[in-house]
PDB file of N, CA and C in Angstrom:
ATOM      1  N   UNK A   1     118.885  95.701  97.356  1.00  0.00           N
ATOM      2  CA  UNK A   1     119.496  96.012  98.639  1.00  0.00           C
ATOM      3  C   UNK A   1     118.491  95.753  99.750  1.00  0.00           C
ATOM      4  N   UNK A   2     119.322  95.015 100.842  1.00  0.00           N
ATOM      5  CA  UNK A   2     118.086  95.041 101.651  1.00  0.00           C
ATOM      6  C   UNK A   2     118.198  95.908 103.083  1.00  0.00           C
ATOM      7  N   UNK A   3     116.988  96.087 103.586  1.00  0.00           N
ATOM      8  CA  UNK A   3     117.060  97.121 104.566  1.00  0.00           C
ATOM      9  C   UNK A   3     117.058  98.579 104.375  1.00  0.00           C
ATOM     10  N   UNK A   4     116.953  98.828 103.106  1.00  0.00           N
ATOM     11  CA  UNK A   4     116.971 100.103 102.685  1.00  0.00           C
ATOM     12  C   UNK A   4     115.367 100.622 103.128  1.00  0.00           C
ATOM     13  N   UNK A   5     114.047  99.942 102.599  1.00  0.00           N
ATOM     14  CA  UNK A   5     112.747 100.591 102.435  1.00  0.00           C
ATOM     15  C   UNK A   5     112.529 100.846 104.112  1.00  0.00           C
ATOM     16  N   UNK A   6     111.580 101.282 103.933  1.00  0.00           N
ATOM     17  CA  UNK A   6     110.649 101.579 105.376  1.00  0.00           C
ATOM     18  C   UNK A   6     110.569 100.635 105.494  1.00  0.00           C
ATOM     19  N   UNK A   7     109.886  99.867 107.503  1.00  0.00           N
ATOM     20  CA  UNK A   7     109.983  98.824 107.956  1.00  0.00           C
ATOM     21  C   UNK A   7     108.331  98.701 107.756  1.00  0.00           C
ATOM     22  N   UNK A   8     108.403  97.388 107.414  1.00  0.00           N
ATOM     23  CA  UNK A   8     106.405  97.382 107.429  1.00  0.00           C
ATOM     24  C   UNK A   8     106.307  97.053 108.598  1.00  0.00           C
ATOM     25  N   UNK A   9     104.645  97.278 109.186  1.00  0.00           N
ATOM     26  CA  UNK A   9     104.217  97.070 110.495  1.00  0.00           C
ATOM     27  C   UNK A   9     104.385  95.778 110.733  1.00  0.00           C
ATOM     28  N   UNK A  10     104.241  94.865 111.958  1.00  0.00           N
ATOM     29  CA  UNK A  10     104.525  94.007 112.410  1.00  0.00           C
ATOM     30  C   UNK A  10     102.980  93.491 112.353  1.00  0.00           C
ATOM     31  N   UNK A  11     102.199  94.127 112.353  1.00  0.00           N
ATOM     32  CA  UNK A  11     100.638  93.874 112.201  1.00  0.00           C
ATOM     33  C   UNK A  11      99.884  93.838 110.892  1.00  0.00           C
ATOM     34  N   UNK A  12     100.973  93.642 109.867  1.00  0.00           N
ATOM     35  CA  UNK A  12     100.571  94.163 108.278  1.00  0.00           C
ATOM     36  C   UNK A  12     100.095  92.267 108.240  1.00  0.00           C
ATOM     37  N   UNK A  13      99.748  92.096 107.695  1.00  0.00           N
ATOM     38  CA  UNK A  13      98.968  90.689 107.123  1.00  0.00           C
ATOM     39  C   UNK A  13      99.973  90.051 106.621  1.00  0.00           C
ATOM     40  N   UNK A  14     100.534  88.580 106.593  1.00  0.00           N
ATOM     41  CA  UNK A  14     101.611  88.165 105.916  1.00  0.00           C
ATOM     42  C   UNK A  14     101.384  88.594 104.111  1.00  0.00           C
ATOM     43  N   UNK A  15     100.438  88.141 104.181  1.00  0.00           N
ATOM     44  CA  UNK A  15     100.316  88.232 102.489  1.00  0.00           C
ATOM     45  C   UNK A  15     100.251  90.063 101.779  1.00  0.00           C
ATOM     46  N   UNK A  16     100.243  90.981 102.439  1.00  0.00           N
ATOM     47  CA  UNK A  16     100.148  92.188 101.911  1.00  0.00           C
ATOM     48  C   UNK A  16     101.969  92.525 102.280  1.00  0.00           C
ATOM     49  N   UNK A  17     102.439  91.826 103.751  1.00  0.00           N
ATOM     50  CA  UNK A  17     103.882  92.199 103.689  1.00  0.00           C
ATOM     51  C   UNK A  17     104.527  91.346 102.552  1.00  0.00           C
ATOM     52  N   UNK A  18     104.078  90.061 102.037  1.00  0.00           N
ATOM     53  CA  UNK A  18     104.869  89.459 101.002  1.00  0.00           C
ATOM     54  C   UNK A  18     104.879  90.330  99.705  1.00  0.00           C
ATOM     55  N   UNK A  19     103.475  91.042  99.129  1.00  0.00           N
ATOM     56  CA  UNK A  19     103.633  91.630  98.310  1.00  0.00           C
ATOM     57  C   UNK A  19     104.152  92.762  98.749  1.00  0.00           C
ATOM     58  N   UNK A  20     104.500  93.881  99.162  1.00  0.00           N
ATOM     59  CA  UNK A  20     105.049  94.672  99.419  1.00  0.00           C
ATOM     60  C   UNK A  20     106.496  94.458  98.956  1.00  0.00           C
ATOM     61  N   UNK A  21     107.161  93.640  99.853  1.00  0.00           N
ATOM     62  CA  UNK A  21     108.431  93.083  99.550  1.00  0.00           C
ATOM     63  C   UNK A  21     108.797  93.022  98.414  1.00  0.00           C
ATOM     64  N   UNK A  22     107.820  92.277  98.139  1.00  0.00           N
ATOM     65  CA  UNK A  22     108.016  91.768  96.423  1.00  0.00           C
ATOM     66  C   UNK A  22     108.013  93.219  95.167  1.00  0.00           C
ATOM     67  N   UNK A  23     107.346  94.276  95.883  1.00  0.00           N
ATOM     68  CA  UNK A  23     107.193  95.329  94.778  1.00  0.00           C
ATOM     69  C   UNK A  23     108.697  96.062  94.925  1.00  0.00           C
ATOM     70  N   UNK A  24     109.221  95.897  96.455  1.00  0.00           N
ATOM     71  CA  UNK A  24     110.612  96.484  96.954  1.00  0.00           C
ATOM     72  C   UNK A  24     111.467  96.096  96.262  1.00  0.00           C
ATOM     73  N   UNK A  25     111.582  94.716  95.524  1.00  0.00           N
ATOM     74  CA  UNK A  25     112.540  94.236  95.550  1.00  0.00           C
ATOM     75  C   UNK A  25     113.421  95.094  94.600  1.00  0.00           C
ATOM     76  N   UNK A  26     114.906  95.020  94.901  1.00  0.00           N
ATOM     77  CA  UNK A  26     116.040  95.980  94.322  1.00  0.00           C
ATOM     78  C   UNK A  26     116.220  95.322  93.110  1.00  0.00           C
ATOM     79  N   UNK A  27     116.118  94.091  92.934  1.00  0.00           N
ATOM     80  CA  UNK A  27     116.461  93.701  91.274  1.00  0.00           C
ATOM     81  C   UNK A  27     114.565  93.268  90.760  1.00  0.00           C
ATOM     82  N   UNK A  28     114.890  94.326  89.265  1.00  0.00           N
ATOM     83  CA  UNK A  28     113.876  94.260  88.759  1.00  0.00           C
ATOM     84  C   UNK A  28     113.031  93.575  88.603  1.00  0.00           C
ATOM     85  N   UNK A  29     113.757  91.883  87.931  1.00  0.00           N
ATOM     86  CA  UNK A  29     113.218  90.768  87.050  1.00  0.00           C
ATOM     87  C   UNK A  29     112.532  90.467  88.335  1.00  0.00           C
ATOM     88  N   UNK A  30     112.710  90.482  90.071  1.00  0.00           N
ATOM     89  CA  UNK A  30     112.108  89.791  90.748  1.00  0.00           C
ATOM     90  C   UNK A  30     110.587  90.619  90.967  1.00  0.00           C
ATOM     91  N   UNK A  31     110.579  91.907  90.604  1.00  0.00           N
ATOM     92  CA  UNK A  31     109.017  92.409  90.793  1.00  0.00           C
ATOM     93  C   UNK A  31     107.738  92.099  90.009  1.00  0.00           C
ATOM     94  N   UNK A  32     107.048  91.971  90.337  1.00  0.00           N
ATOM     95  CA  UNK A  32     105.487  91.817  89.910  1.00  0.00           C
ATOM     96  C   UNK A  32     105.523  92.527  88.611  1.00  0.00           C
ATOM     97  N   UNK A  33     104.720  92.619  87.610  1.00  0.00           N
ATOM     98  CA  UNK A  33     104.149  93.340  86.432  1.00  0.00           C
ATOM     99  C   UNK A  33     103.018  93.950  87.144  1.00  0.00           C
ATOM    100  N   UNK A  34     102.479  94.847  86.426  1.00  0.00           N
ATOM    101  CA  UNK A  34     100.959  95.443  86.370  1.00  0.00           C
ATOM    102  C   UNK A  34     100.010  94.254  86.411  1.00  0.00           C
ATOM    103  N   UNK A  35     100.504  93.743  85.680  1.00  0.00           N
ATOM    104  CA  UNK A  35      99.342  92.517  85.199  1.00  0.00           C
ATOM    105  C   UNK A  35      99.381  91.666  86.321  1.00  0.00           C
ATOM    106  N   UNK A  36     100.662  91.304  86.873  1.00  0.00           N
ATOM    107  CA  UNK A  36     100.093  90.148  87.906  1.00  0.00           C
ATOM    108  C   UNK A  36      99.747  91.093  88.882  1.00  0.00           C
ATOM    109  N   UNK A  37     100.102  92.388  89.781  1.00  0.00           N
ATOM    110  CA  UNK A  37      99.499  93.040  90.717  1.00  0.00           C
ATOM    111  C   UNK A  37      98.149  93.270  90.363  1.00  0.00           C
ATOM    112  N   UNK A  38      97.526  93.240  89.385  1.00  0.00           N
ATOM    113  CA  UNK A  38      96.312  93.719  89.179  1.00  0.00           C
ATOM    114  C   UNK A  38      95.698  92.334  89.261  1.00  0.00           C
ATOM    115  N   UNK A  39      95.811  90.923  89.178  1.00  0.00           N
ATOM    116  CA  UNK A  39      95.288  89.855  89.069  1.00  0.00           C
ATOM    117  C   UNK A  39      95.798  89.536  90.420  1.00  0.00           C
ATOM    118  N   UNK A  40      96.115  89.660  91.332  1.00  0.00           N
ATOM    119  CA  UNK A  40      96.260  89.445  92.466  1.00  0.00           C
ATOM    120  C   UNK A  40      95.335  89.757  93.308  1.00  0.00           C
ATOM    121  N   UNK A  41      95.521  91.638  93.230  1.00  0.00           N
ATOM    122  CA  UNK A  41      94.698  92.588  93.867  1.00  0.00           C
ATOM    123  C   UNK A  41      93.249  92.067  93.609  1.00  0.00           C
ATOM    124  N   UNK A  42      92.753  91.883  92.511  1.00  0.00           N
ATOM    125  CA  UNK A  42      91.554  91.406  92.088  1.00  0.00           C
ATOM    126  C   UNK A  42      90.618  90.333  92.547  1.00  0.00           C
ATOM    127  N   UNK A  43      92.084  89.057  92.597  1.00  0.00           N
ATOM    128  CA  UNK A  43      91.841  87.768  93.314  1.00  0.00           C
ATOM    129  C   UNK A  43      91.112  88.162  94.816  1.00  0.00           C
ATOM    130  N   UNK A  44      92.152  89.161  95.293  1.00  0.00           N
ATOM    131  CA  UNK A  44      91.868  89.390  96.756  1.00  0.00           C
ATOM    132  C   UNK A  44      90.277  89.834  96.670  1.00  0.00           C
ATOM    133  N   UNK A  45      90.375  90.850  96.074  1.00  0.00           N
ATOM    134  CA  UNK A  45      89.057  92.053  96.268  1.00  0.00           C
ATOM    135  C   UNK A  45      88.070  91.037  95.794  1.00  0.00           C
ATOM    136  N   UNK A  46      88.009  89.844  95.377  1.00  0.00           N
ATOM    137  CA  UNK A  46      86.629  89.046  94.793  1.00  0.00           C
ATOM    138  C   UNK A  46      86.555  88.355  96.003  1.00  0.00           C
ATOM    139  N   UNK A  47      87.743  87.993  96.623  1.00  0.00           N
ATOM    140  CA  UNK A  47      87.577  86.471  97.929  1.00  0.00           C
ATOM    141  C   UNK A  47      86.894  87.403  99.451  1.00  0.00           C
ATOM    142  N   UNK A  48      87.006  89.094  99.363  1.00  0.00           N
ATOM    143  CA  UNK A  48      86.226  89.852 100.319  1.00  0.00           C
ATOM    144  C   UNK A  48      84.559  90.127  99.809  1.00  0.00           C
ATOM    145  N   UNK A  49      84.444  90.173  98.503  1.00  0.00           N
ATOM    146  CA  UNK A  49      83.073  90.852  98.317  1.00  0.00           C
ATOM    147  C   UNK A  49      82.155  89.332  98.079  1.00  0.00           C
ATOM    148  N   UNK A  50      83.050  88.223  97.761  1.00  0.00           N
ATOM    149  CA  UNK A  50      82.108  86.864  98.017  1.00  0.00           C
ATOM    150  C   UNK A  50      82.156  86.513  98.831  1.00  0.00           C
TER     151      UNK A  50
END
């Protein structure tokens, strides 16, 4: 369903509002696993500390 969640900020980063979305989404098969949020998150957190 859409329009249901809270509105993200207009100042949120495209790529943290894409995942967001993506964790929202109302049908299951379209959300992330653990595994790819955690290999994402990771990706990110290595491309800040290098």
């Amino acid at each position: 369903m859409v329009g249901l969640g809270p509105k993200i900020s207009d100042d949120t980063p495209k790529l943290d509002a894409n995942l967001i979305m993506k964790c929202w989404d109302a049908k299951s098969d379209n959300r992330s696993t653990v595994k790819v949020l955690y290999q994402i998150l990771n990706k990110w957190n290595n491309k800040i500390i290098y």
